[in-house]
Protein backbone atom coordinates (compact mmCIF):
# COMPACT_ATOMS: atom_id res chain seq x y z
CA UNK A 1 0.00 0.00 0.00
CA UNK A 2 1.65 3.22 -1.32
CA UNK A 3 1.77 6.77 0.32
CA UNK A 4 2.31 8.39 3.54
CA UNK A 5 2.99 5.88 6.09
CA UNK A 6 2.20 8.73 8.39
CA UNK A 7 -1.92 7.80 6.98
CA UNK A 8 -1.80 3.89 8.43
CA UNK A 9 -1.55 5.38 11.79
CA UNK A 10 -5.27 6.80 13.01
CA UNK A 11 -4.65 8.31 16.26
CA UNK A 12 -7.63 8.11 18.85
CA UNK A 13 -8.64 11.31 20.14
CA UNK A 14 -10.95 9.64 23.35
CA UNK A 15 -10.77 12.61 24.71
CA UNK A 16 -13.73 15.03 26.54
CA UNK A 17 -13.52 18.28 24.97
CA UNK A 18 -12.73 20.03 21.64
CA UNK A 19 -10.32 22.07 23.66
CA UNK A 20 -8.15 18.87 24.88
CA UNK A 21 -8.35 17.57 21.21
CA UNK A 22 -7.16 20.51 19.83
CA UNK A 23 -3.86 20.84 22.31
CA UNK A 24 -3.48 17.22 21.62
CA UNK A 25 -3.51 17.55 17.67
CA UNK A 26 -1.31 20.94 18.10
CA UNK A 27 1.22 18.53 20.60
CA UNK A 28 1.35 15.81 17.83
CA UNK A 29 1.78 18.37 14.34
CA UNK A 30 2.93 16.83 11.77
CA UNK A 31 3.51 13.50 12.88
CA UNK A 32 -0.25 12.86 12.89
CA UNK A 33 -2.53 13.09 9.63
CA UNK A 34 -5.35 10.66 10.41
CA UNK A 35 -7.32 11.07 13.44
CA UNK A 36 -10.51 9.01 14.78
CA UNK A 37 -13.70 10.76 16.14
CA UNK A 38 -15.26 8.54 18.40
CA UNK A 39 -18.52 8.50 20.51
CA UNK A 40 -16.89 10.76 23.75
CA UNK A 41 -15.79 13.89 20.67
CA UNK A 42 -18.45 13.30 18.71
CA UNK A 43 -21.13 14.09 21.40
CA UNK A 44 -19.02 16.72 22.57
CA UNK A 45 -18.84 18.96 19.60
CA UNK A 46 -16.93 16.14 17.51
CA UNK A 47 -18.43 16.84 14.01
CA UNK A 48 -17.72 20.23 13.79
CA UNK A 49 -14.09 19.31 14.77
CA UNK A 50 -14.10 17.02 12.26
CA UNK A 51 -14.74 19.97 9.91
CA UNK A 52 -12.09 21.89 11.39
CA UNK A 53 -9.70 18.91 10.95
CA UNK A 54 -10.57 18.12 7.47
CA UNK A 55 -9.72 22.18 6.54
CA UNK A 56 -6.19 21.42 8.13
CA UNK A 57 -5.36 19.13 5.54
CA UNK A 58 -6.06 16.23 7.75
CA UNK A 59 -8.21 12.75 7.67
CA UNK A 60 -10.92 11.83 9.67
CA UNK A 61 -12.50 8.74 10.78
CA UNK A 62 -15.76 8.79 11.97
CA UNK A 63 -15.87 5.58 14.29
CA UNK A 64 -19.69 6.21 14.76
CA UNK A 65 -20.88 2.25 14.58
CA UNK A 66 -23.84 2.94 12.99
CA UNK A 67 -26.49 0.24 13.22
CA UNK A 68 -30.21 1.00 12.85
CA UNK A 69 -33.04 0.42 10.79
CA UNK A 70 -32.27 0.39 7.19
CA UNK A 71 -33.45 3.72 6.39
CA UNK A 72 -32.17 5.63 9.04
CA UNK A 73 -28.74 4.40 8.32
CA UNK A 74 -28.72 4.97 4.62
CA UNK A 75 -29.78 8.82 5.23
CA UNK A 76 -27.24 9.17 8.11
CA UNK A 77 -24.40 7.93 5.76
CA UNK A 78 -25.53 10.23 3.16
CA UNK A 79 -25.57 13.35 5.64
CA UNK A 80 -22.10 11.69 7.09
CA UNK A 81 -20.67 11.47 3.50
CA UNK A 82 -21.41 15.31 3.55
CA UNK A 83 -18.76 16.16 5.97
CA UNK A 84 -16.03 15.34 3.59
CA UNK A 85 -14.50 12.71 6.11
CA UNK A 86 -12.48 9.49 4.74
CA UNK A 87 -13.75 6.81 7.16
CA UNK A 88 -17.14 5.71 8.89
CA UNK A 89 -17.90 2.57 10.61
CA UNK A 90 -21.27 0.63 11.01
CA UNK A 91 -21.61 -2.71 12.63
CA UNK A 92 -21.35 -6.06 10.45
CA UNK A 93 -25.00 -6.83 10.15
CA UNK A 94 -26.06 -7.28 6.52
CA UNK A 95 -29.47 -4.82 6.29
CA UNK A 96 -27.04 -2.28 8.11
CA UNK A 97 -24.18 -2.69 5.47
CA UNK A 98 -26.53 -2.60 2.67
CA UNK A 99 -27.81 0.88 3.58
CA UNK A 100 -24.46 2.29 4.16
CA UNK A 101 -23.34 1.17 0.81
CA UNK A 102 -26.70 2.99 -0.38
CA UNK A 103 -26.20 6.18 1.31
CA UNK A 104 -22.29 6.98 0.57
CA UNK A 105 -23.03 6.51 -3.10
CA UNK A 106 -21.28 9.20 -5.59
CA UNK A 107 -19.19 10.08 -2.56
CA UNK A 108 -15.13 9.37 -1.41
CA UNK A 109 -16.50 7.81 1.97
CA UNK A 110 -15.08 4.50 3.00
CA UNK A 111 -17.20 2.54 4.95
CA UNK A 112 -15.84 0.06 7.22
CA UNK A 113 -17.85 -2.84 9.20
CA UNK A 114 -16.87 -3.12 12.57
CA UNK A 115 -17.15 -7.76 13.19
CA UNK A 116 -16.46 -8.06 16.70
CA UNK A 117 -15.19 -5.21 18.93
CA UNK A 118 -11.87 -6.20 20.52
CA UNK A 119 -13.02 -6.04 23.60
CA UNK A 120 -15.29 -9.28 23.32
CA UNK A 121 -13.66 -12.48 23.51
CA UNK A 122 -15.92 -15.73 23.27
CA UNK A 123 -17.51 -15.81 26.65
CA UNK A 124 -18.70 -11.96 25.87
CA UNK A 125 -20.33 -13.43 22.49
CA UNK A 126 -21.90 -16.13 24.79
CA UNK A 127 -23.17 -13.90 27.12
CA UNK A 128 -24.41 -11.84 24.78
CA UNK A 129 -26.60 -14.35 23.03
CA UNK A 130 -25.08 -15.95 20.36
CA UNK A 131 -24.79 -19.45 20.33
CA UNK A 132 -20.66 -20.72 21.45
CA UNK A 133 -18.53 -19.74 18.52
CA UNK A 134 -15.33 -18.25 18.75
CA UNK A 135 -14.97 -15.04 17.89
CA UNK A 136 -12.50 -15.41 14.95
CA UNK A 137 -15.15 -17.44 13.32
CA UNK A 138 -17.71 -15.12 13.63
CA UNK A 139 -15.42 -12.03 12.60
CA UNK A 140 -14.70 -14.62 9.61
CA UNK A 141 -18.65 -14.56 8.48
CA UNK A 142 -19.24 -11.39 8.70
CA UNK A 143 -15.71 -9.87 7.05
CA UNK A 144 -17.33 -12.88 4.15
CA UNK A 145 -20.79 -10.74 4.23
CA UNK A 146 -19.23 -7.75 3.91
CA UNK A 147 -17.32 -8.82 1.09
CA UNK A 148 -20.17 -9.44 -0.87
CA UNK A 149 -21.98 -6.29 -0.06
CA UNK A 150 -19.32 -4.20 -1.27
CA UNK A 151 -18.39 -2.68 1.98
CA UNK A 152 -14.91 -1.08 1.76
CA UNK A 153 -12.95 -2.28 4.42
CA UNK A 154 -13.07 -4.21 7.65
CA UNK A 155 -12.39 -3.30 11.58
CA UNK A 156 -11.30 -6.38 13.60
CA UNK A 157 -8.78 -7.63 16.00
CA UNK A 158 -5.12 -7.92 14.59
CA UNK A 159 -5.26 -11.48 15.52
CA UNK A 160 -7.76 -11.96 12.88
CA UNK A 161 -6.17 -9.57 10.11
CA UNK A 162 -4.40 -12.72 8.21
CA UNK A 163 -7.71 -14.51 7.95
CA UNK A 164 -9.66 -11.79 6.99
CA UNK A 165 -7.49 -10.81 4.46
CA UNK A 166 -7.54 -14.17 3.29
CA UNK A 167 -11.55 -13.20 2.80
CA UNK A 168 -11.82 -10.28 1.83
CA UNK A 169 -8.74 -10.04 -0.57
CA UNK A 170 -6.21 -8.03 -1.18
CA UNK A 171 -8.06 -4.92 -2.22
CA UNK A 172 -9.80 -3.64 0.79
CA UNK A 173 -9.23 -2.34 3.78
CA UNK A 174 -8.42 -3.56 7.77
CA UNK A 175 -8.54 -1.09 10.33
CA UNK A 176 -6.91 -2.51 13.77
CA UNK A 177 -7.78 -0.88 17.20
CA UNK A 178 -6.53 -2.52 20.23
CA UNK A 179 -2.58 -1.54 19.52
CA UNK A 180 -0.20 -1.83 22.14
CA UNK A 181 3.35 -0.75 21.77
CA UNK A 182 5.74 -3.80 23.44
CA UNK A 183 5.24 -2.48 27.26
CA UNK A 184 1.80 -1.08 27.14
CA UNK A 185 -1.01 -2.19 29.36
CA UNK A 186 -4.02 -4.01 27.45
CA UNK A 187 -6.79 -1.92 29.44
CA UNK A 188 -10.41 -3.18 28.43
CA UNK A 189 -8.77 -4.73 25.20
CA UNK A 190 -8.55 -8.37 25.05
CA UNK A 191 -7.77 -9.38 21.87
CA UNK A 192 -4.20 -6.99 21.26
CA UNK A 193 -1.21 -6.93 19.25
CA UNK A 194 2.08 -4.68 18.84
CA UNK A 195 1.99 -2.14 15.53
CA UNK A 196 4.53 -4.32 14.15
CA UNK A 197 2.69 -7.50 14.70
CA UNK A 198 -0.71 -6.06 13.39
CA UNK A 199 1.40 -4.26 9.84
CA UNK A 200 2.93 -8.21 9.46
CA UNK A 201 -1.20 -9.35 9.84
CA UNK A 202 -2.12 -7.43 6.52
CA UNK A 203 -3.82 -4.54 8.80
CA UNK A 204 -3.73 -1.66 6.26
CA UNK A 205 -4.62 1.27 9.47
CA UNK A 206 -3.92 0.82 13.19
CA UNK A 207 -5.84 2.99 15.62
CA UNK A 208 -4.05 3.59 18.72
CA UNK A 209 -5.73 6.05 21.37
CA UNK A 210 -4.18 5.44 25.31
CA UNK A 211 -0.56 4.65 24.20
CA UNK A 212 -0.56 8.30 22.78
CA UNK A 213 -3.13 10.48 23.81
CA UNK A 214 -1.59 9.75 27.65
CA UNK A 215 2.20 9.70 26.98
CA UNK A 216 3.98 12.44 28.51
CA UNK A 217 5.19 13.32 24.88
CA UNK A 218 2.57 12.54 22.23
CA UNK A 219 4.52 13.26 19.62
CA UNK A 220 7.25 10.87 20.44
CA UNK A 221 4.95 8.20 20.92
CA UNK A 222 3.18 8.76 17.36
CA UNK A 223 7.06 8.93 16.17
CA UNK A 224 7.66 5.59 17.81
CA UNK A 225 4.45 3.31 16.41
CA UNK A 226 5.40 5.25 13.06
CA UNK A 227 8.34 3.58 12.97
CA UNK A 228 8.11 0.48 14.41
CA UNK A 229 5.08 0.36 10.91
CA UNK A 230 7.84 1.12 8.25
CA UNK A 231 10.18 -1.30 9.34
CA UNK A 232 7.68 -3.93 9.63
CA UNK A 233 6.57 -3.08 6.26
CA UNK A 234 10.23 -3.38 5.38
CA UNK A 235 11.07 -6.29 7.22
């Protein structure tokens, strides 16, 4: 995958106000391009950041995990699609991924299905419902479902990147959260893998939040995961 390497690295600004994601965007400069808008921004002034972003020159993904009726979701694509960002996610359920496809038509937007969040392992699945699988396997069905829909990329564990690749071919895309430089604690991920580890998967984008939004030098860590990516892609 050609281009900035700088662009495989979505940083994770979980963070409560526009105010600390500013400072933390102005901390990083130019060793960040991509950034992720999650639920605690998004709710807190988030889109219009986005905006703001987006005039800087930089990406945005909108990790909104969009899963409604079919309707609903195909017009809140299209309005999404509006803000000129590069990324939005909606959870792996066919009828959902069908009426994002619909609603980012004649637009740049990427859609990516989020399979199983990272922070489920099989007992979680259990729990929630679903008859015992492991998770792999049920990432595996629904990266094959999105396949066929036409969704643009993938978000699952980095443990699964190989196999979904495998899938979905070489073409698309797989977005990896749960990053943890060598040293870094897990938190409420279960299911987590160095930067190098996940690039050597077939992940195409890593999203790391903690490991830089709460380093003493934000910069330095993007720096760091940066380069631990291009020499994994050069290994």
């Amino acid at each position: 995958m050609a281009g900035d390497i700088r662009d495989r690295l979505i940083i994770g600004l979980d963070v409560p106000s526009i105010d600390e994601a500013r400072a933390l965007v102005d901390r990083i400069g130019d060793a960040g391009t991509f950034y992720k808008v999650g639920y605690q921004l998004a709710y807190a002034g988030g889109f219009t950041f986005a905006r703001e972003l987006i005039s800087e020159g930089k990406k945005v993904f909108l990790d909104l995990k969009l899963h409604d009726i079919g309707n609903t979701v195909e017009e809140g694509v299209h309005s999404v699609a509006r803000l000129g960002v590069t990324l939005l996610t909606v959870h792996a359920y066919p009828q959902t991924m069908r009426a994002a496809v619909a609603g980012k038509a004649g637009s740049d937007l990427k859609i990516l299905a989020v399979t199983v969040l990272t922070s489920y392992d099989d007992q979680d699945l259990v729990e929630a419902g679903y008859a015992p699988v492991p998770a792999a396997d049920l990432v595996a069905k629904r990266a094959a479902q999105a396949r066929d829909i036409g969704i643009d990329g993938i978000v699952c564990a980095a443990p699964e990147a190989a196999r979904v690749r495998a899938i979905i071919g070489p073409d698309r895309l797989i977005v990896t959260p749960g990053i943890r430089p060598a040293g870094s604690e897990a938190g409420d991920q279960k299911r987590v893998v160095t930067p190098g580890d996940a690039i050597r998967s077939g992940a195409t984008h890593l999203v790391v939040a903690r490991p830089i939004v709460k380093a003493t030098d934000p910069r330095a860590a993007a720096q760091a995961i940066i380069s631990e990516m291009a020499a994994a892609l050069q290994a």
